[in-house]
Protein backbone atom coordinates (compact mmCIF):
# COMPACT_ATOMS: atom_id res chain seq x y z
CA UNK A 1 117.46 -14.98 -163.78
CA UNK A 2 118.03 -18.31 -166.12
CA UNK A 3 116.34 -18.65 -169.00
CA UNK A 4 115.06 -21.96 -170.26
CA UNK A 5 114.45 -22.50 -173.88
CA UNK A 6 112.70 -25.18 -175.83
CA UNK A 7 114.29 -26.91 -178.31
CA UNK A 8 112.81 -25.81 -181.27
CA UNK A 9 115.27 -25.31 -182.97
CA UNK A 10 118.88 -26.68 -183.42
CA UNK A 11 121.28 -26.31 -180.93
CA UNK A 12 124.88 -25.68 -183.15
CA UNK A 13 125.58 -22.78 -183.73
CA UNK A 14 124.59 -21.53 -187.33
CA UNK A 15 124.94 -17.97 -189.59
CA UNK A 16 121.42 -15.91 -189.73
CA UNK A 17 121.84 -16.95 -193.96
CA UNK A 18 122.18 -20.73 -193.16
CA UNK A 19 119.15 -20.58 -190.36
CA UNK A 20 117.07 -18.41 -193.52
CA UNK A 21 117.96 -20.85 -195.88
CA UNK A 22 116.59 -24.01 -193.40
CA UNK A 23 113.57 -22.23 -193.50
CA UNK A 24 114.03 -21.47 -189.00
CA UNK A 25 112.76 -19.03 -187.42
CA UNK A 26 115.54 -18.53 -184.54
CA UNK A 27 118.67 -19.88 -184.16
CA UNK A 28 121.86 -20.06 -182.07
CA UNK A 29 124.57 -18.16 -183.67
CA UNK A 30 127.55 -15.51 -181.79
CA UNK A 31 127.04 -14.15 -178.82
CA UNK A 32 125.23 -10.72 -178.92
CA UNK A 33 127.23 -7.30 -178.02
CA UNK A 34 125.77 -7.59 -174.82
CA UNK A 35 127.02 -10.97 -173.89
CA UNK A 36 123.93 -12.95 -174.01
CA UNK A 37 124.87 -16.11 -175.54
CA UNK A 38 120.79 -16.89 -176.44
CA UNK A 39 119.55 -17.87 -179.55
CA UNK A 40 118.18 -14.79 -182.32
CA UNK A 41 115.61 -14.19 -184.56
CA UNK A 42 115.96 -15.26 -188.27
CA UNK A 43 113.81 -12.22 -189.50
CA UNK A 44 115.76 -9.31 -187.14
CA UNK A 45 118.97 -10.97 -186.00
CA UNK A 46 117.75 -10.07 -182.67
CA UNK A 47 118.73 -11.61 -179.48
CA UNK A 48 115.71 -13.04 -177.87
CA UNK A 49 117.56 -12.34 -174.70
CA UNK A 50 117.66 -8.44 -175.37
CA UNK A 51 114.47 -8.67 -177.13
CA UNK A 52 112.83 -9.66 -173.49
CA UNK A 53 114.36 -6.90 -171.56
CA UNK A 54 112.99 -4.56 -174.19
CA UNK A 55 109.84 -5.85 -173.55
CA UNK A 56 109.58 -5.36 -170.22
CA UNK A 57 111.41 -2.40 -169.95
CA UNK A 58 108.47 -1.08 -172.14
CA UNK A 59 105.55 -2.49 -170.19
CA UNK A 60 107.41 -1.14 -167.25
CA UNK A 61 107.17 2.62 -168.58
CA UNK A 62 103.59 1.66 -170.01
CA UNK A 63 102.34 0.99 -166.32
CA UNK A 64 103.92 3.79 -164.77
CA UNK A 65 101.86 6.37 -167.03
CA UNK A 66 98.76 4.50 -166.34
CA UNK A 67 99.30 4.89 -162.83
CA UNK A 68 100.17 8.30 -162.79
CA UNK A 69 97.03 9.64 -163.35
């Protein structure tokens, strides 16, 4: 799956201080330990790449105990 981002932000690649200190709120900085090379949350550091698989991997396990009853 590709992901497609909007440019909200700039696109060189910048520390999580210098992004803080621009007042962002995401920015494009190294490459996560997982390989994604996506940009990452000011506030967390997260990846927004790994942040989206978390997601779903939760609603995942959230519908499968719904549906279990």
């Amino acid at each position: 799956m590709r992901m497609v981002y909007v440019r909200l932000f700039p696109m060189e690649k910048l520390t999580r201080n210098e992004a803080k200190a621009r007042g962002l709120s995401r920015f494009w900085g190294e490459p996560c330990p997982k390989k994604h090379n996506s940009p990452r949350y000011v506030s967390t550091g997260a990846c927004l790449a790994c942040q989206k698989l978390r997601n779903s991997e939760v609603l995942r396990k959230r519908e499968q105990r719904t549906h279990q009853c």
